[in-house]
Protein backbone atom coordinates (compact mmCIF):
# COMPACT_ATOMS: atom_id res chain seq x y z
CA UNK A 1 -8.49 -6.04 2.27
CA UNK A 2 -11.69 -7.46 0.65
CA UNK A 3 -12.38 -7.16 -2.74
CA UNK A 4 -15.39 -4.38 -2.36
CA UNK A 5 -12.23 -2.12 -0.79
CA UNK A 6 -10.25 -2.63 -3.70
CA UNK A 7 -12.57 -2.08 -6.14
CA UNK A 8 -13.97 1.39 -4.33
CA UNK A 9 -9.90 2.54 -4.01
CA UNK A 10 -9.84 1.89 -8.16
CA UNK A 11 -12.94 3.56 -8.65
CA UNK A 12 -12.23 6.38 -6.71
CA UNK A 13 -8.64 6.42 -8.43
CA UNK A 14 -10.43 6.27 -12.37
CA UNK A 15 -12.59 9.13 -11.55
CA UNK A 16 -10.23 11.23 -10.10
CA UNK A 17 -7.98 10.97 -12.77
CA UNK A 18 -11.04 11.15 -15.23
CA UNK A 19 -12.24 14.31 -13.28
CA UNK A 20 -8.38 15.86 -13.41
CA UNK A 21 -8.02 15.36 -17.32
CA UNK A 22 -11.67 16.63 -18.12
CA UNK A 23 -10.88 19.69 -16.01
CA UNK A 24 -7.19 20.65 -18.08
CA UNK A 25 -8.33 20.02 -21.31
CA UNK A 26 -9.85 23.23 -22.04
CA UNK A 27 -7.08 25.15 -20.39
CA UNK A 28 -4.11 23.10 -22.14
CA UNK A 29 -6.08 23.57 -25.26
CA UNK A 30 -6.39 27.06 -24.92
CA UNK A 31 -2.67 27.59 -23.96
CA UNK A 32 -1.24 25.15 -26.70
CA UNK A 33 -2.99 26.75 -29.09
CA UNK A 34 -1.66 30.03 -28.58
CA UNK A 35 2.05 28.97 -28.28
CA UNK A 36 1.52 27.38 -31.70
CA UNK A 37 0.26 30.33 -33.37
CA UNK A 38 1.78 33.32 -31.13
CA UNK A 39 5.03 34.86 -30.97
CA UNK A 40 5.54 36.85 -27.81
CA UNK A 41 8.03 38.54 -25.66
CA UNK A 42 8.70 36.16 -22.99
CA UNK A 43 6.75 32.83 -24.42
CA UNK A 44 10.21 30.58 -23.62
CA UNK A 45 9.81 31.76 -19.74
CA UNK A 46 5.72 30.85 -20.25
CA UNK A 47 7.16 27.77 -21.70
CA UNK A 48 9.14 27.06 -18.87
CA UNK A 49 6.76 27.74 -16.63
CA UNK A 50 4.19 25.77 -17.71
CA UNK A 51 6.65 22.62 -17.61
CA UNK A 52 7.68 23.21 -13.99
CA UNK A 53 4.97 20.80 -12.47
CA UNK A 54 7.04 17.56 -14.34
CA UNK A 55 10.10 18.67 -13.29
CA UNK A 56 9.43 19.69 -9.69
CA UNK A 57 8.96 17.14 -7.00
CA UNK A 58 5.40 15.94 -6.31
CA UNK A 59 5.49 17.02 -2.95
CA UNK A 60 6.65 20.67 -3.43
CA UNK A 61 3.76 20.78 -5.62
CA UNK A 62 1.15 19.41 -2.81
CA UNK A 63 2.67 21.73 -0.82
CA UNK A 64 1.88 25.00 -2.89
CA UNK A 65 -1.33 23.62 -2.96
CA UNK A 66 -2.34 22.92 0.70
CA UNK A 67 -1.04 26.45 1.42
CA UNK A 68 -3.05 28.27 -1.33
CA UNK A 69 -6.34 26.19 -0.35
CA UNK A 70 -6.08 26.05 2.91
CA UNK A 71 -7.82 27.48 5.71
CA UNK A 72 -5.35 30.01 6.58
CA UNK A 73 -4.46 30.11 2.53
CA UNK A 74 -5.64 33.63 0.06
CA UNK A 75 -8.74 31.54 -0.71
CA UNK A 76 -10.00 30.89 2.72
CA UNK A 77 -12.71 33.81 2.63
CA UNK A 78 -14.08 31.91 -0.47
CA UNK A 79 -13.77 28.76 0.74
CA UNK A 80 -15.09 30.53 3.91
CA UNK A 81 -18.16 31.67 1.79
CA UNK A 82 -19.07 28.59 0.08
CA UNK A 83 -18.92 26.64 3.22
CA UNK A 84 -17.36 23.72 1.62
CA UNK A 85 -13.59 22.40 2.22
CA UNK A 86 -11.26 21.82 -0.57
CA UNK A 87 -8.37 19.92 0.93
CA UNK A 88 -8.56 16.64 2.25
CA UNK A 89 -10.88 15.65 -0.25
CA UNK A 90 -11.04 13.87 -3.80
CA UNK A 91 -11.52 17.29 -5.06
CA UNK A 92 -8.00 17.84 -3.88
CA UNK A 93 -6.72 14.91 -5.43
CA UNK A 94 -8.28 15.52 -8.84
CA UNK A 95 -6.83 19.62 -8.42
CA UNK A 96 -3.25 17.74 -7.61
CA UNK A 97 -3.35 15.33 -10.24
CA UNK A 98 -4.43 17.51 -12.81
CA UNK A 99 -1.45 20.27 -12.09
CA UNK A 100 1.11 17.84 -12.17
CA UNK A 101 -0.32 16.10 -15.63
CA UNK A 102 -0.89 19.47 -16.99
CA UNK A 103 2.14 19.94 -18.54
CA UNK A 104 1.86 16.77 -20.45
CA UNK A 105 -1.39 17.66 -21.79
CA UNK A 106 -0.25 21.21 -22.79
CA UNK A 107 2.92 20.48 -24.45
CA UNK A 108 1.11 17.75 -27.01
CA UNK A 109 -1.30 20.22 -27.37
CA UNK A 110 1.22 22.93 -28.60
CA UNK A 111 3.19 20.35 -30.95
CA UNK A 112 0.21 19.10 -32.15
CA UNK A 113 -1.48 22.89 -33.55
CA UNK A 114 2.50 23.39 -34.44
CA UNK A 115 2.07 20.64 -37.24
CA UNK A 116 -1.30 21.87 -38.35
CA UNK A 117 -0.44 23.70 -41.30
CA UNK A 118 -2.09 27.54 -41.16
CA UNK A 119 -2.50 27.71 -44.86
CA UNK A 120 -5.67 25.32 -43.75
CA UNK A 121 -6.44 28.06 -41.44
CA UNK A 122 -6.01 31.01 -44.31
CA UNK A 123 -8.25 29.37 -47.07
CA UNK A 124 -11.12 28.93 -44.48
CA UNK A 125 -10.67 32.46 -44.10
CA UNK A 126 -11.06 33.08 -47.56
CA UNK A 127 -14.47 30.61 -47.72
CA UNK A 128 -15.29 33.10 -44.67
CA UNK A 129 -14.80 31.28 -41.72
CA UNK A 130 -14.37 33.18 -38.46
CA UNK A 131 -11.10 32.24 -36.47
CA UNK A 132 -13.69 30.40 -34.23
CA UNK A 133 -15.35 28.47 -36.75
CA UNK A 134 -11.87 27.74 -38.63
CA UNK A 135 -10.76 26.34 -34.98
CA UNK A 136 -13.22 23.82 -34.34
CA UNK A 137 -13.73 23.41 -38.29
CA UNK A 138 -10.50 23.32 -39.50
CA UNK A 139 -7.44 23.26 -36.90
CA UNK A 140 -9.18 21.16 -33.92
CA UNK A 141 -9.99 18.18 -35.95
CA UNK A 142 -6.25 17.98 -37.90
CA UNK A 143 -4.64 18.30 -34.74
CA UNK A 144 -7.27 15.73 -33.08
CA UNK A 145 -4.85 12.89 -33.47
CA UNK A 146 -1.83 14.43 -30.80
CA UNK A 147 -4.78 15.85 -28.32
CA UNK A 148 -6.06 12.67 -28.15
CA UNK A 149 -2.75 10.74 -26.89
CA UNK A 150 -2.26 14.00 -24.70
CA UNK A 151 -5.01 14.07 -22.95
CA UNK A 152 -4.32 10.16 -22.69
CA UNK A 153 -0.82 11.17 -21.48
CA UNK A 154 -2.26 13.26 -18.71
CA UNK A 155 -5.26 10.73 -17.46
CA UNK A 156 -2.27 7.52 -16.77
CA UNK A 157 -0.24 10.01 -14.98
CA UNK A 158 -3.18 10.94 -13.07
CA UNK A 159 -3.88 7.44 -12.50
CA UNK A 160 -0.57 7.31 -10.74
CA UNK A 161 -0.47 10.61 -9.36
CA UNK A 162 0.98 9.95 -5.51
CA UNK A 163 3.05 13.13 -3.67
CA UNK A 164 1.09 15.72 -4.26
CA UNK A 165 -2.52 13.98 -3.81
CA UNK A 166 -0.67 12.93 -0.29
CA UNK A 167 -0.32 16.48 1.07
CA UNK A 168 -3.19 17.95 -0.56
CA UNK A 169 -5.69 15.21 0.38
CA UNK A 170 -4.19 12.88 2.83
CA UNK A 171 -4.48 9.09 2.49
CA UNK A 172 -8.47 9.02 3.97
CA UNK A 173 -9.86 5.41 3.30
CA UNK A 174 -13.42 5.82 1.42
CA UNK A 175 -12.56 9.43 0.53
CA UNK A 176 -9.00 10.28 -0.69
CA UNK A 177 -7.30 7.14 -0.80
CA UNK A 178 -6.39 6.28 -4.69
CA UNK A 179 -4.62 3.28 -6.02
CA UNK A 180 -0.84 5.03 -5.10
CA UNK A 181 -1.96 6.23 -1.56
CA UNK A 182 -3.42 2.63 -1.05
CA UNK A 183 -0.27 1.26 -2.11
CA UNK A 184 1.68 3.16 0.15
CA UNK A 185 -0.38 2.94 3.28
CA UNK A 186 -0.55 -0.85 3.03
CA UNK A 187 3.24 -0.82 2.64
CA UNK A 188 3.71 1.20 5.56
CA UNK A 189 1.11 -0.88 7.83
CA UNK A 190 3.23 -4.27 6.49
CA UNK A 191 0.20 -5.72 4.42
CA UNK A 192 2.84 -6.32 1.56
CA UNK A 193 -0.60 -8.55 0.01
CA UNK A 194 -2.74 -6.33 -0.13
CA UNK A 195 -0.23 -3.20 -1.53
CA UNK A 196 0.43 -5.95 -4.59
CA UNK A 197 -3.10 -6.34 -5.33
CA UNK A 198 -3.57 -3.05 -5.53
CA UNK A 199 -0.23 -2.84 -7.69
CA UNK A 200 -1.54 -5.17 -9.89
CA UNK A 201 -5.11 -3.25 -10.41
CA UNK A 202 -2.65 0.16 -10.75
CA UNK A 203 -0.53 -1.96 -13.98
CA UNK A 204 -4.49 -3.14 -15.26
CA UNK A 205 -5.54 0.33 -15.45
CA UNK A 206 -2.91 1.79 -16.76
CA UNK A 207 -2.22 -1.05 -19.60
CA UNK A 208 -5.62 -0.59 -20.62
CA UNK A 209 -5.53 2.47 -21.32
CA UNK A 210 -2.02 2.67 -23.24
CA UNK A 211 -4.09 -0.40 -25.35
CA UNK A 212 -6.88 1.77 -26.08
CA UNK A 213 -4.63 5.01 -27.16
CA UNK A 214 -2.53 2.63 -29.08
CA UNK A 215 -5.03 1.17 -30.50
CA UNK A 216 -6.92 3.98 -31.77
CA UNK A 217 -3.98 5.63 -32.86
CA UNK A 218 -2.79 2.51 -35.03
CA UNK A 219 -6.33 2.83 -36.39
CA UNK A 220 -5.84 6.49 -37.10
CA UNK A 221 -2.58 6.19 -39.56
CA UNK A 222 -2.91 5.74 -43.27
CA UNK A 223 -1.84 2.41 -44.73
């Protein structure tokens, strides 16, 4: 493996997992959000739910995938329509890592608007803020701190994100083949050298990135 290879297989891996995060924010902001603030019948089952991609093996979750986006899948027509193909594709592995860090993001997202005190909330009311202006005004920014080291949560496991990216997107060299795939096709062909390398470039990514969130966070807490 020469070192263009290895640098194209990280590359592809960082924006994947880049493309993933971007792409769950808004949803697991949404959702957290409303846990926080909502009481509902049901919201421990929507709880539970939402948790089920970190508890459920990778692979079952590939699998639910390649059958809903498949060609013979309920979305084929649109696919169909669009003339494009979803799986097999780093599409598909940004869609598999992104369900299967979801539940990361989502669940500091919900503890993090839990600790947000709503008597902020009800005196921007008062100075007549609209809930939407209080949000990004008021609630976003004091719960800024726990969103951040979510959403940093979700992007390393993204980073390592392996059995559902392998059913969903297959291990295609130059189009679907991140960091974990690499690492496992080089095992499997016996070119133990070239799976370390990789290894090593998988523990460099993901150490920089702890760093950063540590680091930021450190900066973040009063003396």
């Amino acid at each position: 493996m020469t070192f263009g290879e290895a640098l194209g297989i990280t590359a592809l891996t960082v924006r994947v997992a880049a493309v993933a995060t971007a792409a769950a924010v808004p949803f697991a902001v949404g959702i957290g959000y409303g846990l926080a603030r909502r009481e509902f019948p049901g919201k421990t089952a929507v709880q539970a739910v939402i948790a089920l991609p970190m508890v459920l093996p990778p692979v079952a979750i590939g699998l639910a995938l390649l059958l809903l986006l498949g060609r013979s899948g309920p979305l084929a027509g649109l696919w169909s329509a669009l003339g494009v193909d979803v799986v097999f594709t780093w599409w598909a592995a940004a869609l598999a890592a992104g369900v299967v860090g979801f539940p990361l993001l989502a669940r500091a997202c919900e503890q993090s608007f839990a600790e947000v005190d709503p008597r902020f909330e009800r005196v921007a009311y008062t100075l007549g803020l609209g809930r939407v202006r209080t949000f990004f005004r008021v609630t976003l920014p004091l719960a800024r701190r726990g969103l951040l080291y979510g959403t940093l949560l979700a992007f390393t496991r993204a980073l390592g994100e392996f059995g559902a990216t392998a059913l969903v997107a297959g291990i295609v060299p130059g189009r679907t083949e991140t960091l974990a795939l690499g690492i496992y096709s080089r095992v499997q062909l016996g070119d133990d050298a070239a799976a370390l390398w990789l290894c090593a470039a998988s523990f460099a990514l993901a150490l920089v990135a702890m760093l950063v969130g540590e680091g930021w966070l450190r900066r973040g807490r009063r003396p």
